[in-house]
N, C-alpha and C. Protein backbone atom coordinates (compact mmCIF):
# COMPACT_ATOMS: atom_id res chain seq x y z
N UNK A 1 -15.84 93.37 -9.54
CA UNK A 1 -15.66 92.00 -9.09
C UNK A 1 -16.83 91.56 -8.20
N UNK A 2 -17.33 92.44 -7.60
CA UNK A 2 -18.38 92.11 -6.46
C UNK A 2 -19.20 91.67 -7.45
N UNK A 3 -19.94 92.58 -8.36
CA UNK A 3 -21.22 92.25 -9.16
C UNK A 3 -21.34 90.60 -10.10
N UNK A 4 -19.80 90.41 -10.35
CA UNK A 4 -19.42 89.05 -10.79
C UNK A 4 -19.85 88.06 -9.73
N UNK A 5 -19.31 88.25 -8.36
CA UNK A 5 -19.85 86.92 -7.55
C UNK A 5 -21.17 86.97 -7.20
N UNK A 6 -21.90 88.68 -7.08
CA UNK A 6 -23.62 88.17 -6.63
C UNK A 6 -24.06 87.54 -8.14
N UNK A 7 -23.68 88.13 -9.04
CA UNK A 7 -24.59 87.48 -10.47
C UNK A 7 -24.15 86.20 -10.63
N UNK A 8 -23.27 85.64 -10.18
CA UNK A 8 -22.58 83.85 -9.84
C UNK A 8 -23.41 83.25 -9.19
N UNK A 9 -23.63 84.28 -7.62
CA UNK A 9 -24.15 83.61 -6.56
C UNK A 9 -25.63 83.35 -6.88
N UNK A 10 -26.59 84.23 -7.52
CA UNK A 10 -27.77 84.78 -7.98
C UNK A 10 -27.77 83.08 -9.01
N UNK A 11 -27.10 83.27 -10.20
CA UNK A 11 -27.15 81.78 -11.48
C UNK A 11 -27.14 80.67 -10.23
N UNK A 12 -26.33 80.62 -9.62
CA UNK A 12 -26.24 79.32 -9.15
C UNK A 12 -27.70 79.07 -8.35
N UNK A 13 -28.43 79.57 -7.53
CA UNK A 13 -29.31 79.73 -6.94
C UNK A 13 -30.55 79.29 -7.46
N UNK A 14 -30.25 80.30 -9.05
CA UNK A 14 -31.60 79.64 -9.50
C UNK A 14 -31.69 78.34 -10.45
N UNK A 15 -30.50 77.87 -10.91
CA UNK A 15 -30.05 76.62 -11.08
C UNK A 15 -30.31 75.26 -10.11
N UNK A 16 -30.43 75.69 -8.66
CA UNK A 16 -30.28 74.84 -7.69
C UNK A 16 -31.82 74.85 -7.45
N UNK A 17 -32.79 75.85 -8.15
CA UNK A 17 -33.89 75.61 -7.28
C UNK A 17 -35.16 74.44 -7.89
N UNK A 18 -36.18 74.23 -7.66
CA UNK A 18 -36.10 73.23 -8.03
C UNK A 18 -37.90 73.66 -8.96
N UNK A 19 -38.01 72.98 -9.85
CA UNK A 19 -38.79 73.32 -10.87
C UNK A 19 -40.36 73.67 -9.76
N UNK A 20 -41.10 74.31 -10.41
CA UNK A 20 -42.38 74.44 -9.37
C UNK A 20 -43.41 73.74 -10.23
N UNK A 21 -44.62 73.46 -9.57
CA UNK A 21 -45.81 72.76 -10.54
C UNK A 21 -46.47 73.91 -11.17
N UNK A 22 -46.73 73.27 -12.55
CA UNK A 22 -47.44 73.64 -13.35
C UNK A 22 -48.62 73.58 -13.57
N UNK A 23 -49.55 74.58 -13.43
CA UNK A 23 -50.92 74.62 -13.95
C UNK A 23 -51.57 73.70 -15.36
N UNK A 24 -51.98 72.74 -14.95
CA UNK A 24 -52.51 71.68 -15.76
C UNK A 24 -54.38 71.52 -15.99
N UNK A 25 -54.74 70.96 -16.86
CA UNK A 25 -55.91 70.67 -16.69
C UNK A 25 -56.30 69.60 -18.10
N UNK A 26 -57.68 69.21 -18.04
CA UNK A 26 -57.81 68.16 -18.25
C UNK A 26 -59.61 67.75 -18.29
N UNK A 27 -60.22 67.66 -19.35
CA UNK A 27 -62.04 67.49 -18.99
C UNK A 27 -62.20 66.34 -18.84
N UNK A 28 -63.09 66.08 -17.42
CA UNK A 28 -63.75 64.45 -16.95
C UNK A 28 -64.63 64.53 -17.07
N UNK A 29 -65.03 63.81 -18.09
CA UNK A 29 -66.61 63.12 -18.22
C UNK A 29 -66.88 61.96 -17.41
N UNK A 30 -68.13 62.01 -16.74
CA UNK A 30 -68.86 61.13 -15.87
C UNK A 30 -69.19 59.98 -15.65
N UNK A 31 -69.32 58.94 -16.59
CA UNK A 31 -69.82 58.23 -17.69
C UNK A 31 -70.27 56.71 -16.54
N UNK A 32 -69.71 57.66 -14.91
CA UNK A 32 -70.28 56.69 -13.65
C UNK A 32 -71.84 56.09 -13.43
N UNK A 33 -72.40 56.52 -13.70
CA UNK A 33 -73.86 57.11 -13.40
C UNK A 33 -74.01 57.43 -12.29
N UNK A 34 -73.03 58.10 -11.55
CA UNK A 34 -73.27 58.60 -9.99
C UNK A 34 -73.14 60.19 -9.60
N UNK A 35 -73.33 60.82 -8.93
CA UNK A 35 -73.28 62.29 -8.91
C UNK A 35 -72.02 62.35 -8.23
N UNK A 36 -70.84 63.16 -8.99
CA UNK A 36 -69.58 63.54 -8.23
C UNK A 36 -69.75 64.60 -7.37
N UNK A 37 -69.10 64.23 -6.13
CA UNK A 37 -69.28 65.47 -4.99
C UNK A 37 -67.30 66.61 -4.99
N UNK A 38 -66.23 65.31 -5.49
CA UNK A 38 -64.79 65.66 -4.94
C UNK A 38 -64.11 65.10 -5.89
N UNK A 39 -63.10 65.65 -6.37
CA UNK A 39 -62.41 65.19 -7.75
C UNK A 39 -60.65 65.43 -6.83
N UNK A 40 -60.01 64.38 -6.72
CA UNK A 40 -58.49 64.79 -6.48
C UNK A 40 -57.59 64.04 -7.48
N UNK A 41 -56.23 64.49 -7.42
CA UNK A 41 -55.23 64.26 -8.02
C UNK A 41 -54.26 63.95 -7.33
N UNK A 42 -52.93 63.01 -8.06
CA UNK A 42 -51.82 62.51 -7.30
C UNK A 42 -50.99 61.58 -8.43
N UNK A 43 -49.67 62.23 -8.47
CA UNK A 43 -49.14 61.05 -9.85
C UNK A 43 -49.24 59.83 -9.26
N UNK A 44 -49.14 59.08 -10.46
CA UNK A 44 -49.70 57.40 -9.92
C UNK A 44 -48.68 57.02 -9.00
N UNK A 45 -49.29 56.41 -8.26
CA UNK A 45 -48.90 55.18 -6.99
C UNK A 45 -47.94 55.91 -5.78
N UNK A 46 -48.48 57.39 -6.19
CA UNK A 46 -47.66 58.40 -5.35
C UNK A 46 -48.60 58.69 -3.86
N UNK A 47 -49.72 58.32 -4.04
CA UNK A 47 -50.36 59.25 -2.83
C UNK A 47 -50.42 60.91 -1.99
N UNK A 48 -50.37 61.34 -3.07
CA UNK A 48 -49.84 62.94 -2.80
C UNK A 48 -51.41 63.51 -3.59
N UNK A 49 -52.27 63.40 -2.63
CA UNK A 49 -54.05 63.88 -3.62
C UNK A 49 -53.85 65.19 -3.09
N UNK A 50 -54.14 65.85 -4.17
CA UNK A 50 -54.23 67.49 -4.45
C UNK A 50 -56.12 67.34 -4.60
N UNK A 51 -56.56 68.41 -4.13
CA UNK A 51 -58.04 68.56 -4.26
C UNK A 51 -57.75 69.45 -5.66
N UNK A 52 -58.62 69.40 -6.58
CA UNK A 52 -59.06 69.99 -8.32
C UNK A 52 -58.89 71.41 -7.14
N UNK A 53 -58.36 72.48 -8.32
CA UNK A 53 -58.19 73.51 -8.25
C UNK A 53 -60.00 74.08 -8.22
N UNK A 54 -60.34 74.96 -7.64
CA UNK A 54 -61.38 75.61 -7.95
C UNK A 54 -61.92 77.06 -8.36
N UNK A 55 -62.60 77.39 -8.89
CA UNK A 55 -62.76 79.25 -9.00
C UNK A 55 -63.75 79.45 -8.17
N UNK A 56 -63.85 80.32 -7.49
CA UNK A 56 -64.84 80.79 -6.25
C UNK A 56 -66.07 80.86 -7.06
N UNK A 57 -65.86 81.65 -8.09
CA UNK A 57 -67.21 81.63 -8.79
C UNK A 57 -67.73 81.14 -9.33
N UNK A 58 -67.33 79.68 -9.72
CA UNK A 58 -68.28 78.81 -10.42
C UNK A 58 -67.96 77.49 -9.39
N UNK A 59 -69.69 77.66 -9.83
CA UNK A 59 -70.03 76.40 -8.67
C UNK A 59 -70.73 75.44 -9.22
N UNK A 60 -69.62 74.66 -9.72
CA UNK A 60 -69.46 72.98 -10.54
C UNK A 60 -70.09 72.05 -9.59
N UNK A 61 -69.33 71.85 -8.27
CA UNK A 61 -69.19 70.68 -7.78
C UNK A 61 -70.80 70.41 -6.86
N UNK A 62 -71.41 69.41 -6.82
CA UNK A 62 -71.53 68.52 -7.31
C UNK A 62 -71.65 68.16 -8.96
N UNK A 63 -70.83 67.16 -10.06
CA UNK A 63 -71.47 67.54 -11.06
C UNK A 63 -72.12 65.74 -11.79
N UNK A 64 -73.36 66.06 -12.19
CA UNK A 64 -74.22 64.70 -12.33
C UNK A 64 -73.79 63.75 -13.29
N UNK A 65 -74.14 62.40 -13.17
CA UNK A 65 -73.82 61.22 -13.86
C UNK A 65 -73.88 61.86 -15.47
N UNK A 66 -73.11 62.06 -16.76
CA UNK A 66 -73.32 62.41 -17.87
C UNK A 66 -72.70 63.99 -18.50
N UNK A 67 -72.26 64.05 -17.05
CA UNK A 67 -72.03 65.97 -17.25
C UNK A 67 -70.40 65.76 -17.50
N UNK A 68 -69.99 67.08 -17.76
CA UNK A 68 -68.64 66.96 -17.86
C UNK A 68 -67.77 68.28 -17.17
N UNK A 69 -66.46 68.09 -16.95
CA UNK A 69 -65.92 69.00 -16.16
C UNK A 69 -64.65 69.31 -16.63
N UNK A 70 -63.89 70.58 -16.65
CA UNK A 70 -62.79 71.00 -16.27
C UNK A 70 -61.93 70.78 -15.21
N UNK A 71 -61.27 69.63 -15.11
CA UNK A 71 -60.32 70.00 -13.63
C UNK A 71 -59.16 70.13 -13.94
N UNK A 72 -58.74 71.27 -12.85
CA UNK A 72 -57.55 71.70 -13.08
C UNK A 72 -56.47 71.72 -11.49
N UNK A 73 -55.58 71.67 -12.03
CA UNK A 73 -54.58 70.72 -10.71
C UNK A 73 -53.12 70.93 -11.02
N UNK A 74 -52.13 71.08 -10.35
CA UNK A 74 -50.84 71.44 -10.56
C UNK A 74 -49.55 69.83 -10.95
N UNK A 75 -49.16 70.27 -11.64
CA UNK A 75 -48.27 69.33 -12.47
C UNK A 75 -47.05 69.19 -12.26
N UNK A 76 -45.95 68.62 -11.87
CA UNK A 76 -44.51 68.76 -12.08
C UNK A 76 -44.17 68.58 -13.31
N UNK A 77 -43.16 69.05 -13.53
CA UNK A 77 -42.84 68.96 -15.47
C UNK A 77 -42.66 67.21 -15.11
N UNK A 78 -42.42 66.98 -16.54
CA UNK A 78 -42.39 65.33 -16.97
C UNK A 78 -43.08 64.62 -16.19
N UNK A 79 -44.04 64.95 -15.55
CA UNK A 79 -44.83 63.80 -14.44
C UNK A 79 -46.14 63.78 -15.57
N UNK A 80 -47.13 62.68 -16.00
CA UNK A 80 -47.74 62.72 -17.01
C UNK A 80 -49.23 60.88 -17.01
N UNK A 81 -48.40 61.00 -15.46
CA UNK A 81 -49.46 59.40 -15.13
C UNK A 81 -50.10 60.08 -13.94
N UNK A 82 -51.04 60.34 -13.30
CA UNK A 82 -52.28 60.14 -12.70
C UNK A 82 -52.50 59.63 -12.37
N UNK A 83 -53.32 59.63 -10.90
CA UNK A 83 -54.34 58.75 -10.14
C UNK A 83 -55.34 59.71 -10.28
N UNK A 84 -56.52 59.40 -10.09
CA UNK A 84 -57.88 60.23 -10.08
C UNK A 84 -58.95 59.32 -9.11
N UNK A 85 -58.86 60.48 -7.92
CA UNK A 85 -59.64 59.61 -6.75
C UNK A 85 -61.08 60.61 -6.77
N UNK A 86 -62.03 59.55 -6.84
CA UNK A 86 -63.88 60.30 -7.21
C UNK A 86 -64.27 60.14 -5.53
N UNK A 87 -65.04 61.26 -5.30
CA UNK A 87 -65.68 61.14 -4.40
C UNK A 87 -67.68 61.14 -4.70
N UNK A 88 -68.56 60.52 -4.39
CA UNK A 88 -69.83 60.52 -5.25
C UNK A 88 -70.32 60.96 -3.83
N UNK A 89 -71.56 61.52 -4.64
CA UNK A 89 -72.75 62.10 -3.54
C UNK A 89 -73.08 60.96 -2.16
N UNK A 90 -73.56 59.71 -2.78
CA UNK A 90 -73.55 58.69 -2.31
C UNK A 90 -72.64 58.38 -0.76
N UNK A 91 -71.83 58.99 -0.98
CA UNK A 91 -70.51 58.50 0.10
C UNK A 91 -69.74 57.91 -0.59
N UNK A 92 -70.07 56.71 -1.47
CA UNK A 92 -68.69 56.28 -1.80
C UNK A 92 -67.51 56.32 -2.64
N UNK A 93 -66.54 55.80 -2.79
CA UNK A 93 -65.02 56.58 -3.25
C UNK A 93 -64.53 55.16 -4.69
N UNK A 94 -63.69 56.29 -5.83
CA UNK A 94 -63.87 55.35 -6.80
C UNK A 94 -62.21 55.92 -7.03
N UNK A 95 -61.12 54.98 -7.77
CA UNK A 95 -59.97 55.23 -7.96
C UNK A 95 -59.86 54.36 -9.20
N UNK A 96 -59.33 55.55 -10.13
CA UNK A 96 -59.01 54.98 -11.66
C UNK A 96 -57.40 55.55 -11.14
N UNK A 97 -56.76 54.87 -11.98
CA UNK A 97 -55.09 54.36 -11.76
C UNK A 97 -54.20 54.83 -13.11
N UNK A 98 -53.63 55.40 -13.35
CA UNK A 98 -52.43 55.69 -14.80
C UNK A 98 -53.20 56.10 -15.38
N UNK A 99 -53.56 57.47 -15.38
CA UNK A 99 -54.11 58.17 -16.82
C UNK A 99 -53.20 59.10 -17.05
N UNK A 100 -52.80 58.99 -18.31
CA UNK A 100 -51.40 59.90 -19.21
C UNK A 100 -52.86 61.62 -19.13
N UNK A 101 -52.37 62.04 -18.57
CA UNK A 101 -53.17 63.50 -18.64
C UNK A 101 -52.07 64.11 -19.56
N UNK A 102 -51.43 64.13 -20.04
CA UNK A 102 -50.20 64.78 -21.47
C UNK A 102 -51.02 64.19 -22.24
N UNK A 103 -51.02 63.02 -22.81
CA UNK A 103 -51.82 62.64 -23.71
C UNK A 103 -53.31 62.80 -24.01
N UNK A 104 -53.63 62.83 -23.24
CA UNK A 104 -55.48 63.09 -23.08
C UNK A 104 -56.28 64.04 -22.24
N UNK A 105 -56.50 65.31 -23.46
CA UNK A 105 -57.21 66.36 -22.69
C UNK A 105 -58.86 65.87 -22.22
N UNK A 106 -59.54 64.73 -22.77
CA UNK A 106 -60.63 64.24 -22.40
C UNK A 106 -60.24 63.02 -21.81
N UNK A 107 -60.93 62.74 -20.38
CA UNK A 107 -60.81 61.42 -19.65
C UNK A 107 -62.34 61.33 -19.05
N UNK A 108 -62.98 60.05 -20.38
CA UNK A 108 -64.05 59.35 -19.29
C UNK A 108 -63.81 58.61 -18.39
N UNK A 109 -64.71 58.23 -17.39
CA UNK A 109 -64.44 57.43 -16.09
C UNK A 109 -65.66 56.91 -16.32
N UNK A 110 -65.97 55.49 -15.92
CA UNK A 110 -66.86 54.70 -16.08
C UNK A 110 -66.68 53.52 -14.97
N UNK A 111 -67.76 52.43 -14.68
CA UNK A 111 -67.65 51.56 -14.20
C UNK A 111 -67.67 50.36 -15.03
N UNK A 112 -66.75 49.18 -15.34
CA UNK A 112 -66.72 48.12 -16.39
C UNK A 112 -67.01 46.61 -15.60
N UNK A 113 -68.29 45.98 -15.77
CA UNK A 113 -68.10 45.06 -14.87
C UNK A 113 -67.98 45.34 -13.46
N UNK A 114 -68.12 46.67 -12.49
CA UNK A 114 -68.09 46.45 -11.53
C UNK A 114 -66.58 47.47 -11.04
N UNK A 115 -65.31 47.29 -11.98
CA UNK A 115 -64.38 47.86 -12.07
C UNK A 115 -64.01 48.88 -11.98
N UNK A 116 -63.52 50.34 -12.04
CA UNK A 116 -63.34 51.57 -12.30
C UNK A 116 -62.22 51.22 -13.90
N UNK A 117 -62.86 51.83 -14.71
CA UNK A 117 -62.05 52.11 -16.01
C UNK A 117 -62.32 53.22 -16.49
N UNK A 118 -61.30 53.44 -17.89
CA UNK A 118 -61.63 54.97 -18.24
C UNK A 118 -61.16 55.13 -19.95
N UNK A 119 -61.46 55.94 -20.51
CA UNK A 119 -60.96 56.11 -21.63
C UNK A 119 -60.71 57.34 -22.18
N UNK A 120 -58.99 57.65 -22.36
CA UNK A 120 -59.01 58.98 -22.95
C UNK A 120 -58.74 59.31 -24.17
N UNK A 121 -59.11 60.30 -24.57
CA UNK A 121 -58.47 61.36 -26.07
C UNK A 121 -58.23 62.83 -25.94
């Protein structure tokens, strides 16, 4: 009877706990003409910026107007809209808004008119 309520107590526990983020990723092409210094993440209109995951041993960041990158960043299941906040050599800061990262393992970022836009596949 005991082993019945810890293996009860044990199901219920991990039933109650709550999903963890998932290792995600996703290639950004540049297409700014500016040199990226800081790449973060945050589901849209959430404000929760995660800095891009990094490997000690490769040393991406800064990466130049035309180049392209791997970033990788933690996910909650079904979360699948994006913010993507740029940081450029320059100093200044660029925010593209709703990118389906489920849908699109490639996301350019560009400037349109002045704008931040982007286009994925």
């Amino acid at each position: 009877m005991l082993k019945i309520l810890i293996a009860a107590g044990v199901g219920a526990l991990l039933a109650a706990t709550p999903a963890f983020g998932e290792d995600w990723d996703f290639v950004l092409v540049n297409a700014t003409g500016k040199r990226i210094t800081d790449v973060e993440v945050a589901p849209a209109a959430s404000a929760r910026w995660q800095m891009q995951k990094r490997d000690p041993e490769l040393k991406r960041m800064p990466f130049p107007a035309g180049a392209r990158q791997n970033i990788s960043f933690d996910r909650d299941a079904n979360v699948c809209l994006f913010d993507i906040r740029i940081k450029f050599a320059d100093g200044t800061m660029g925010l593209w808004s709703r990118i389906n990262v489920c849908d699109n393992s490639y996301v350019t970022i560009r400037y349109t008119n002045g704008a931040p836009s982007f286009v994925g596949n």
